[in-house]
Protein backbone atom coordinates (compact mmCIF):
# COMPACT_ATOMS: atom_id res chain seq x y z
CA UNK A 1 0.00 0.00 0.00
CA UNK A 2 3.09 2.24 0.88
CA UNK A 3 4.05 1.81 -2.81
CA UNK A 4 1.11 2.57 -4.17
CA UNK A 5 0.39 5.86 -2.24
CA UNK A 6 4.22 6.84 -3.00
CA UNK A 7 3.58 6.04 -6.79
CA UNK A 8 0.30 8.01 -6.54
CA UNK A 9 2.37 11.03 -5.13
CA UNK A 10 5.14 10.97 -7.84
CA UNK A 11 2.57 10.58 -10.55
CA UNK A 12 0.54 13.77 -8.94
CA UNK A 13 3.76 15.85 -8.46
CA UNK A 14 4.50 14.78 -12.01
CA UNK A 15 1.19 16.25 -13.47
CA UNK A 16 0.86 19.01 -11.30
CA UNK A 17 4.91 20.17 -13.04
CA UNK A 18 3.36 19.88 -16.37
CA UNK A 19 0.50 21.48 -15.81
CA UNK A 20 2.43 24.47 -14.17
CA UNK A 21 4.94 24.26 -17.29
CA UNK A 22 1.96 24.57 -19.19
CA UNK A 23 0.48 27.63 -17.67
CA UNK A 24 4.27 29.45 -18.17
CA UNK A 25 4.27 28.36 -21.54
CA UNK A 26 0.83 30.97 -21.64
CA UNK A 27 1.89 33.28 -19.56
CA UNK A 28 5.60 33.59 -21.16
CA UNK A 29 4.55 32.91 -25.07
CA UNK A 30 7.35 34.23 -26.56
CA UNK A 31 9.82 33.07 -23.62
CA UNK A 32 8.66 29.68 -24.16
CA UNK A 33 8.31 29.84 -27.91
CA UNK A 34 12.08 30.32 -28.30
CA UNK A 35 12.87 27.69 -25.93
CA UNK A 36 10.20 25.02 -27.73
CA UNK A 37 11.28 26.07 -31.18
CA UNK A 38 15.52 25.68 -30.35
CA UNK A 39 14.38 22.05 -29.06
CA UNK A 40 11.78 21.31 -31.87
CA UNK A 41 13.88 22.24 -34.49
CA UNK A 42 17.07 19.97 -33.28
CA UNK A 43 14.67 16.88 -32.44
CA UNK A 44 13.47 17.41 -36.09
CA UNK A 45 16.95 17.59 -37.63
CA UNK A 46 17.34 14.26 -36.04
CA UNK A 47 14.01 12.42 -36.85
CA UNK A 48 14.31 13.57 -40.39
CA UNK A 49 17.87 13.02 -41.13
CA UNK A 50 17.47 9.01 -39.38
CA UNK A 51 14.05 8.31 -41.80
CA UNK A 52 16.10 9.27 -44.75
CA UNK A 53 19.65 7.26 -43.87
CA UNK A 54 17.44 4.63 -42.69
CA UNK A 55 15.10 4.67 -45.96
CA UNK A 56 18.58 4.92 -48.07
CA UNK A 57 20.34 1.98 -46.20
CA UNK A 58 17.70 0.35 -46.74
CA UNK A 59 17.01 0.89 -50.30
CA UNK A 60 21.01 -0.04 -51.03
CA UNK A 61 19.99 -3.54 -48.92
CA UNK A 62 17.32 -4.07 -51.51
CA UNK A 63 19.28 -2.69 -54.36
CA UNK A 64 21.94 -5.51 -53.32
CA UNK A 65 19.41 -8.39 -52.76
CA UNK A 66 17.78 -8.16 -56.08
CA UNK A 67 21.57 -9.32 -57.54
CA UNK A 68 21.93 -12.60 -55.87
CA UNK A 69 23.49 -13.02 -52.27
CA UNK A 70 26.78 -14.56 -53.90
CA UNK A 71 27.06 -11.61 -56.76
CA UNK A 72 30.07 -9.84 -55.86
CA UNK A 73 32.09 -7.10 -57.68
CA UNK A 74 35.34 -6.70 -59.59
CA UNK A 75 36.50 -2.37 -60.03
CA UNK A 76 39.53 -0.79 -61.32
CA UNK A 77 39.55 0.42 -57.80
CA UNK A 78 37.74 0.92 -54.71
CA UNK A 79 38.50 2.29 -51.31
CA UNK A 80 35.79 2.24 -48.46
CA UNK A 81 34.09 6.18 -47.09
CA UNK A 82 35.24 9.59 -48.80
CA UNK A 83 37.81 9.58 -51.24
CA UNK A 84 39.18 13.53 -51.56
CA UNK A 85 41.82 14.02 -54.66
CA UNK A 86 43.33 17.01 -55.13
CA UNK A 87 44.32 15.69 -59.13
CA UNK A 88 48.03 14.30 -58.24
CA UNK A 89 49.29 10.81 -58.08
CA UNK A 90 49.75 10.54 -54.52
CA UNK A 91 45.63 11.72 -54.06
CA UNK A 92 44.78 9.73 -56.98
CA UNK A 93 45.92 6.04 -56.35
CA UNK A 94 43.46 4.67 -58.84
CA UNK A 95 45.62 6.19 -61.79
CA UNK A 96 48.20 3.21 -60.95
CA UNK A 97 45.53 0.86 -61.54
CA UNK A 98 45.39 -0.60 -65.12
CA UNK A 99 41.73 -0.46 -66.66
CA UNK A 100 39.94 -3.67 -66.56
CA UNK A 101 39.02 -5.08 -69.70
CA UNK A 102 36.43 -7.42 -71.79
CA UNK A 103 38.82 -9.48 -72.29
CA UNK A 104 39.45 -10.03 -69.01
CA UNK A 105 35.66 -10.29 -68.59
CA UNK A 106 35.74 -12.93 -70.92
CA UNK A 107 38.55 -14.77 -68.96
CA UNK A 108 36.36 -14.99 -65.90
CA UNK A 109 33.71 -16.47 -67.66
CA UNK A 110 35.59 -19.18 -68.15
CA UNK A 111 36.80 -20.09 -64.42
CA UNK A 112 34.71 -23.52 -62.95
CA UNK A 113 33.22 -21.79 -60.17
CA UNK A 114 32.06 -18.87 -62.06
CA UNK A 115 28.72 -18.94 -64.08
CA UNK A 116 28.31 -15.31 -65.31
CA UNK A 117 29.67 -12.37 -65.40
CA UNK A 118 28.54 -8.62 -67.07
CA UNK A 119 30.51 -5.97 -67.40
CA UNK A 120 29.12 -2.17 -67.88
CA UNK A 121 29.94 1.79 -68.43
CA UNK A 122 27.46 4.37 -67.88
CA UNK A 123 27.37 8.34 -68.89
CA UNK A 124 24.88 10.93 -69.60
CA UNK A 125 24.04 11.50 -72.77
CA UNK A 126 21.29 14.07 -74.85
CA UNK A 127 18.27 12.24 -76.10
CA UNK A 128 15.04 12.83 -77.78
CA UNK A 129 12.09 11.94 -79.40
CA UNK A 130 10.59 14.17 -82.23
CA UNK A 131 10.47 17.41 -81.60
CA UNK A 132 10.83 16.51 -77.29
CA UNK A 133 14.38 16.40 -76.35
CA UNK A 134 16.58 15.70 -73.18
CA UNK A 135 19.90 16.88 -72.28
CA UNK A 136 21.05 14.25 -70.05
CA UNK A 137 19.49 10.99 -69.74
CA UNK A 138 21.47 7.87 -68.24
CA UNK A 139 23.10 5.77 -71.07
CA UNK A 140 24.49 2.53 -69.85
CA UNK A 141 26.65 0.29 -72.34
CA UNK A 142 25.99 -3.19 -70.49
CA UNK A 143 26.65 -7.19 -72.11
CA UNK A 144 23.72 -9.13 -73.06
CA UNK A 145 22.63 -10.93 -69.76
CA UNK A 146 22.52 -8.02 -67.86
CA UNK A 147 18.63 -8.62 -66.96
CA UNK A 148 20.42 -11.66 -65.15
CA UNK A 149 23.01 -9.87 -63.69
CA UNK A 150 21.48 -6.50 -62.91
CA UNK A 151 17.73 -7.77 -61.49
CA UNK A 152 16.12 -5.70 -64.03
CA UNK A 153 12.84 -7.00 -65.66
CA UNK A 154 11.82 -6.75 -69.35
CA UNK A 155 7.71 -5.74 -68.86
CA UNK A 156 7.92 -5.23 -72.96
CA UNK A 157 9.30 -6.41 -76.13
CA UNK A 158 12.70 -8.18 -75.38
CA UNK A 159 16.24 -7.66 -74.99
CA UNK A 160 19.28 -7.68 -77.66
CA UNK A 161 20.57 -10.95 -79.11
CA UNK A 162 24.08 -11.78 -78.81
CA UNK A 163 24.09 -11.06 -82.88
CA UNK A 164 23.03 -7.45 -82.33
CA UNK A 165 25.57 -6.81 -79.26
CA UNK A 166 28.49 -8.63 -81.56
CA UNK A 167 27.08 -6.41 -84.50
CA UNK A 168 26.65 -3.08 -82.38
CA UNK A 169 23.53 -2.23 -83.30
CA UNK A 170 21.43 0.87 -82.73
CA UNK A 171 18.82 -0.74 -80.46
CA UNK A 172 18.14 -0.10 -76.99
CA UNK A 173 15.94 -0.57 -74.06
CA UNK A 174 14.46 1.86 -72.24
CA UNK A 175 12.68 2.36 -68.51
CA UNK A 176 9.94 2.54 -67.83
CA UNK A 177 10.62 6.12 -66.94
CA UNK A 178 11.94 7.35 -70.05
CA UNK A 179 8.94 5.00 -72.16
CA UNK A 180 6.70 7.66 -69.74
CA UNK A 181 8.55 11.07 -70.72
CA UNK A 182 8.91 10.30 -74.03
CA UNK A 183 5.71 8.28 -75.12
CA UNK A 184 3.08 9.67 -73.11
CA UNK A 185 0.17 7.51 -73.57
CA UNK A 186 2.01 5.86 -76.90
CA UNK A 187 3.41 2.45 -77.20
CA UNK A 188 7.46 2.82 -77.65
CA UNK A 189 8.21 -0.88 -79.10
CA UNK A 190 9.62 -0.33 -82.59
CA UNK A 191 9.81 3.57 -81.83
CA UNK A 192 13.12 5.46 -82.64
CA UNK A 193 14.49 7.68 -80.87
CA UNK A 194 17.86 9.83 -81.22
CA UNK A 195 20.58 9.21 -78.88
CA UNK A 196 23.77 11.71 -79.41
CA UNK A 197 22.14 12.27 -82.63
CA UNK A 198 21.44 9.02 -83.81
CA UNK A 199 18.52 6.98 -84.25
CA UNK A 200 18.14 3.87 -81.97
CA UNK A 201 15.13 1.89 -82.45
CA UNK A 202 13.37 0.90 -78.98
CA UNK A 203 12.96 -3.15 -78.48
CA UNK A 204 11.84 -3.41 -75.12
CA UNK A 205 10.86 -1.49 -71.77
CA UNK A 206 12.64 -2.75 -68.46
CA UNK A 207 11.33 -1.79 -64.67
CA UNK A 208 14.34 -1.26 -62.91
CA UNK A 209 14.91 -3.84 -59.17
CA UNK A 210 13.33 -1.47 -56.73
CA UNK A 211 15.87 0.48 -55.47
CA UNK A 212 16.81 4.12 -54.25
CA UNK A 213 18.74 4.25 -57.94
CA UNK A 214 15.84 2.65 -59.73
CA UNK A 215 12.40 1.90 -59.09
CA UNK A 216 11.28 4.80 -61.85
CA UNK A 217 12.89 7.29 -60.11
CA UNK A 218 15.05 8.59 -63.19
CA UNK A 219 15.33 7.70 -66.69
CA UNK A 220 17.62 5.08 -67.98
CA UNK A 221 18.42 3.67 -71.32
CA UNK A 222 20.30 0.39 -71.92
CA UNK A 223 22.02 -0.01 -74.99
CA UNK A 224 24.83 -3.07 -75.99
CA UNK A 225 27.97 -2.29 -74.58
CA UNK A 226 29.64 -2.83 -78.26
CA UNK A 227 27.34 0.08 -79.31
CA UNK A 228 28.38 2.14 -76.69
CA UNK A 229 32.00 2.60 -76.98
CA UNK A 230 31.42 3.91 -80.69
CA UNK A 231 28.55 6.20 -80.13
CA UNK A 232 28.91 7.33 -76.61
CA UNK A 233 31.49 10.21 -75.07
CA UNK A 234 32.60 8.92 -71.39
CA UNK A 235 34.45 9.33 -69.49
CA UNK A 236 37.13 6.03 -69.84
CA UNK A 237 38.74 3.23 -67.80
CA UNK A 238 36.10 2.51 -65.14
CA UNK A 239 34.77 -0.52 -66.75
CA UNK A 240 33.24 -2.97 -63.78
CA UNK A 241 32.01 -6.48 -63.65
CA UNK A 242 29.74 -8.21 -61.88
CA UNK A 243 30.69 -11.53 -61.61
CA UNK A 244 27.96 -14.43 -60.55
CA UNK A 245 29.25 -17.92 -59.04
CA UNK A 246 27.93 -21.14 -59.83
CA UNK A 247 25.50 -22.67 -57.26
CA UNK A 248 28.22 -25.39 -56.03
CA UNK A 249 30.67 -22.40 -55.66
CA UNK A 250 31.20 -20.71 -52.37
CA UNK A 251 31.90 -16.87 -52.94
CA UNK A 252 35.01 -16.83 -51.51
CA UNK A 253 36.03 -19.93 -54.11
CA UNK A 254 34.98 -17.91 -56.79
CA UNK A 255 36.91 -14.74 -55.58
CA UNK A 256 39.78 -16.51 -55.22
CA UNK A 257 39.30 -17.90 -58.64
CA UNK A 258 38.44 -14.50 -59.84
CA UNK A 259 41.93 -13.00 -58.14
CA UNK A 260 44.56 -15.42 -59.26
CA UNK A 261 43.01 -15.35 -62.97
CA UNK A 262 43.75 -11.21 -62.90
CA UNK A 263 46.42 -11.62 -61.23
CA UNK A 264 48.18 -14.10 -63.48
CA UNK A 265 46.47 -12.34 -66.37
CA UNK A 266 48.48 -9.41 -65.71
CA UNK A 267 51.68 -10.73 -64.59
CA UNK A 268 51.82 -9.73 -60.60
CA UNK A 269 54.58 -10.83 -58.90
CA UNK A 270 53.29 -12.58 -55.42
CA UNK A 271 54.97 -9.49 -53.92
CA UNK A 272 52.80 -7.30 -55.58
CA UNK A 273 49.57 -5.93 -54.49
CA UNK A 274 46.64 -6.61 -56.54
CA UNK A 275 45.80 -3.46 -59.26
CA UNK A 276 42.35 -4.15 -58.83
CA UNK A 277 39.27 -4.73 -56.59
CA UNK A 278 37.20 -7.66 -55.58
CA UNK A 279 34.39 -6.14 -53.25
CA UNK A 280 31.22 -8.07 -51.88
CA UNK A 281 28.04 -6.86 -51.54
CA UNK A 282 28.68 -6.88 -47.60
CA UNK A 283 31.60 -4.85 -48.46
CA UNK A 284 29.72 -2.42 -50.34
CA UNK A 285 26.90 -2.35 -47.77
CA UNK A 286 29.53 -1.53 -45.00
CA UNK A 287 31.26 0.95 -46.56
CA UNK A 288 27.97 3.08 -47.74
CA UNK A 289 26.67 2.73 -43.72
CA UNK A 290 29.91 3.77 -43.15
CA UNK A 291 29.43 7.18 -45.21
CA UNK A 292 25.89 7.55 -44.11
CA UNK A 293 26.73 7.23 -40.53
CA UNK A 294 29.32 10.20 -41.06
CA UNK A 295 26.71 12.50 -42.16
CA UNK A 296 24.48 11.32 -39.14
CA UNK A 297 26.91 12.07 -36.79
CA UNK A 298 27.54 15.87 -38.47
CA UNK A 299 23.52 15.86 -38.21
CA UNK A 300 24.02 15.27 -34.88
CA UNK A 301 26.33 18.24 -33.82
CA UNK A 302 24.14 20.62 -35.99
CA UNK A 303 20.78 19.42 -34.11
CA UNK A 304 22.37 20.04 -30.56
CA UNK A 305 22.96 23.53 -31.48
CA UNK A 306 19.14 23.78 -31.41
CA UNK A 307 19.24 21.48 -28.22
CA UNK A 308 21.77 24.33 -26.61
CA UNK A 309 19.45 27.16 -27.73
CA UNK A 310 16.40 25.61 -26.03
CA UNK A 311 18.11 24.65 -23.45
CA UNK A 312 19.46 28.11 -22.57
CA UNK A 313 15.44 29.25 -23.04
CA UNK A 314 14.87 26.83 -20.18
CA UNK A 315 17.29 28.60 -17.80
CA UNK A 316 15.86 32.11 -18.53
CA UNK A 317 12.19 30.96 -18.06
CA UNK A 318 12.61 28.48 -15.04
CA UNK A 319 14.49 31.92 -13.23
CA UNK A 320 11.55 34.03 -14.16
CA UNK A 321 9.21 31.31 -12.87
CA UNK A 322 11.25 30.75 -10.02
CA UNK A 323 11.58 34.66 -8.70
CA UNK A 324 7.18 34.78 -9.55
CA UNK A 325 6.98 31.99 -7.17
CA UNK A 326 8.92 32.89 -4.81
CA UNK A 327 6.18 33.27 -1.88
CA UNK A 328 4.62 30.42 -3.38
CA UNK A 329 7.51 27.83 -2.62
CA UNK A 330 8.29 29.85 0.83
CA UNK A 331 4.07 28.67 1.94
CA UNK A 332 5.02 25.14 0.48
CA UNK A 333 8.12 25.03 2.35
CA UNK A 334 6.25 26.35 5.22
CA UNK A 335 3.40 23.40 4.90
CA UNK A 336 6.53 21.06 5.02
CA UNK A 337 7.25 20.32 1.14
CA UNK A 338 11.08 19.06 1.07
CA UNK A 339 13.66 20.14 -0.81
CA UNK A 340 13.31 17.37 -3.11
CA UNK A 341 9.60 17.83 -3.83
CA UNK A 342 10.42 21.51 -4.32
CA UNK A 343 13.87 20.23 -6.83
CA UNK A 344 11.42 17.83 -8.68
CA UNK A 345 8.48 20.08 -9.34
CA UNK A 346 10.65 22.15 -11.17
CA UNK A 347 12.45 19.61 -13.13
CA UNK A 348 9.18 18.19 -14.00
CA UNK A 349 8.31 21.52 -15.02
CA UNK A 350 11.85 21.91 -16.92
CA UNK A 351 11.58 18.29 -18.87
CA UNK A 352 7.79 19.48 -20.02
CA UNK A 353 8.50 22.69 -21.74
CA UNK A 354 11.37 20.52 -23.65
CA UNK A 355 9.22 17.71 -24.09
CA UNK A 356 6.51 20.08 -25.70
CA UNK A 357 9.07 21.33 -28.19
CA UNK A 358 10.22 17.39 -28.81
CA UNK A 359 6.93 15.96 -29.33
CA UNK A 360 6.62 19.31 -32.07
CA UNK A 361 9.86 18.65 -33.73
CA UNK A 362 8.79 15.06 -34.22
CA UNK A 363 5.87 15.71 -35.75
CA UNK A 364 7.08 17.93 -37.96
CA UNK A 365 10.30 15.37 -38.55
CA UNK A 366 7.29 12.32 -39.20
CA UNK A 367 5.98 14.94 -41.63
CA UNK A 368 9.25 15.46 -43.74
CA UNK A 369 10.03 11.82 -43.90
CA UNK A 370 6.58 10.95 -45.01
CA UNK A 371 7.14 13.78 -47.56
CA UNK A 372 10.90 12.38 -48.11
CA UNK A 373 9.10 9.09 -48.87
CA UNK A 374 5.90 10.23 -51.29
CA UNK A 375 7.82 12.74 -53.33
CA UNK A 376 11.16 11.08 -54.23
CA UNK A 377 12.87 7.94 -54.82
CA UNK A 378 14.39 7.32 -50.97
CA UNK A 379 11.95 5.63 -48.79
CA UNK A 380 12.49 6.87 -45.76
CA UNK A 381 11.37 5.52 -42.55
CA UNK A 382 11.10 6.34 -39.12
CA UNK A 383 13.17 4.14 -37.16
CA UNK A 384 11.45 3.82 -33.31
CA UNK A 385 14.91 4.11 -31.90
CA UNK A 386 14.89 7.68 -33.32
CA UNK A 387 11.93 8.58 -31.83
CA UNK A 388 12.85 6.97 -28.50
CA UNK A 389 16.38 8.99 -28.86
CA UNK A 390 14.77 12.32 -29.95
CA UNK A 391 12.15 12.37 -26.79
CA UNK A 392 14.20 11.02 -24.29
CA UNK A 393 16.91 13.80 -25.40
CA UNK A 394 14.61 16.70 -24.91
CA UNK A 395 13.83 15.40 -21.66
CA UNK A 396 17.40 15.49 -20.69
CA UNK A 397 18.14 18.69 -21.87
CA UNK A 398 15.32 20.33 -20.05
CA UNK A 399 16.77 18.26 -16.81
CA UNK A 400 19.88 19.31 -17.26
CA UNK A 401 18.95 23.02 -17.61
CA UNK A 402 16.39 22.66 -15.30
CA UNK A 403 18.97 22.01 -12.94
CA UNK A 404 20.60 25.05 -11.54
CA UNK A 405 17.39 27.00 -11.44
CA UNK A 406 15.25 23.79 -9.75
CA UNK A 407 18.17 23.38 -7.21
CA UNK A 408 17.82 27.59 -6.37
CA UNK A 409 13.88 27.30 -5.85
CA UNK A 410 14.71 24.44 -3.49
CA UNK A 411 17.02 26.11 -1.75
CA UNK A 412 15.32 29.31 -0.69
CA UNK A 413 15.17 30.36 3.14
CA UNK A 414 11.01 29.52 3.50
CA UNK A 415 11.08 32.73 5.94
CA UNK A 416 12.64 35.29 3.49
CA UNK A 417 10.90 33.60 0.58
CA UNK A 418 7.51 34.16 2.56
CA UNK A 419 8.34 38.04 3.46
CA UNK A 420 9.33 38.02 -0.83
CA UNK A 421 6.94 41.07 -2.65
């Protein structure tokens, strides 16, 4: 019973401080504004910036899924987070890296624990339609099977043959996407459009794996690789493969096929590093959390700026409230409230003006991820841990600033706080 009468008490005392942080939050509006809005706007920073790292992380997941959970990578080079060149050797370590080839490609293909492998160069290229033209739609020069190796799906028509990729032809397929922009309401199979100028008739429409990169969010065109290099201006020597191993094959078989073949293909020494990269998808996936967890963390220090700001409201309005109720804690004292009823009233008081401002700046953080989410191609999500994080920090910050005035009202003589005017 003692329990329950003591948790009654702390749950009354706990009420009664919001309802009193409530009535200065009316009778100080713009007091109270400033410290709400400091607090609201770094709990939103937060809630906003976690939906869309979580909605991209997991988008990249997806992205990697659709390829297979053995399909791993081979790149001219690759080095995990931020890579910063200035345009020398020393910042440029790729430029010692030889570019990889088809015919290496074509070497890989023929290792026993490999079943497939594409290869692919991208740019941005002008394209049109009649009179409609674009000035920079994605142009990707892939091999044949790259519906196999990419996840993509062919919704229309079909894909080039292995005689019109040895041939070069002008065909291409297009996504979804582009079909939209260019053919509104118009079938594009057997259409031609112009790509750098030249006419490329359209065999099939693809809908990209669902992805932040794909999904319809921007428009694509495939085209055979063989066409590429003679129509296309790139930028050269960052050819990449995807390489698939065979169902019997572990992935680390098939890398270590996939390394000695390059490496004996281009005559390393065993003291020699390798002049390439072999990255899994795990890799990949742990380097772009790494990246996106850098630019949580700078979130992080921005938002506690607006943490600071509010908090520093909370000072200057728990003083005001403090000296205003100054004969009000002396009769309380007087009636034989302790100094840690008189500490926690105000805390409670302190933690609800920053809780006000946290349950705004989620809101208004669900808000912009929802909007994150319906208007462009990253899903974003509110994670509950972000949520659990944001409110639990704006109750600390209004505890923590709460303090010094709190500990003042509890310390006040009850006799000269009772003769107070």
């Amino acid at each position: 019973m003692k329990k329950i009468r003591s948790l009654a008490g702390s749950g009354a005392r706990i009420l009664e401080g919001m309802g009193m942080a409530l009535d200065s939050v009316r009778a100080n509006k713009v007091r109270a504004a400033l410290t709400i809005l400091g607090v609201a706007i770094g709990v939103m920073v937060v809630i906003a910036m976690a939906s869309a790292i979580t909605g991209i992380n997991r988008a990249v997941a997806t992205q990697l899924e659709t390829l297979g959970p053995k399909t791993f990578f081979v790149f001219r080079f690759f080095q995990g987070g931020l890579n910063i060149s200035d345009g020398s050797d020393e910042m440029s370590p790729w430029r010692r890296n030889p570019w990889l080839t088809t015919d290496e490609a074509a070497l890989l293909r023929t290792l026993p624990t490999v079943d497939d492998v594409g290869y692919r160069e991208s740019t941005g290229a002008p394209m049109g339609y009649g009179d409609f033209k674009l000035s920079s739609v994605q142009l990707i020069g892939y091999t044949t099977n790259w519906p196999r190796v990419s996840g993509g799906t062919i919704t229309a028509g079909r894909n080039w043959t292995d005689i019109e990729f040895a041939a070069g032809s002008a065909v291409t397929v297009i996504n979804d996407k582009l079909g939209q922009t260019l053919f509104p309401g118009v079938d594009p199979i057997g259409k031609r459009i112009k790509i750098y100028g030249q006419p490329f008739q359209v065999i099939g429409i693809y809908a990209e794996a669902s992805s932040l990169f794909g999904g319809g969010s921007s428009s694509m065109a495939m085209i055979p690789h063989t066409t590429f290099t003679k129509v296309a201006d790139w930028f050269k020597g960052w050819l990449d493969f995807v390489v698939l191993p065979t169902a019997a094959a572990s992935v680390v078989d098939a890398q270590d096929d996939v390394i000695a073949a390059l490496r004996a293909k281009r005559g390393l020494r065993p003291s020699q590093e390798n002049n390439f990269s072999v990255v899994t998808q795990d890799k990949l996936m742990e380097t772009f959390n790494s990246v996106t967890s850098g630019f949580f963390l700078v979130m992080l220090a921005l938002s506690s700026v607006g943490l600071m700001v509010g908090g520093v409201g909370v000072v200057a309005i728990m003083m005001i409230s403090v000296t205003e109720r100054t004969r009000e804690i002396g009769v309380r004292k007087a009636l034989g409230a302790t100094r840690r009823e008189i500490l926690f009233q105000f805390l409670v008081e302190a933690a609800s003006l920053t809780m006000i401002g946290g349950a705004i700046g989620l809101a208004v953080g669900t808000l912009i991820a929802w909007a994150i989410a319906s208007f462009t191609p990253v899903p974003a999500a509110v994670p509950l841990w972000s949520v659990v994080a944001a409110l639990l920090a704006s109750a600390i910050t209004g505890v923590f600033f709460g303090m010094y005035p709190a500990t003042k009202a509890s310390r006040l003589d009850p006799v000269e706080a009772l003769r107070y005017e």
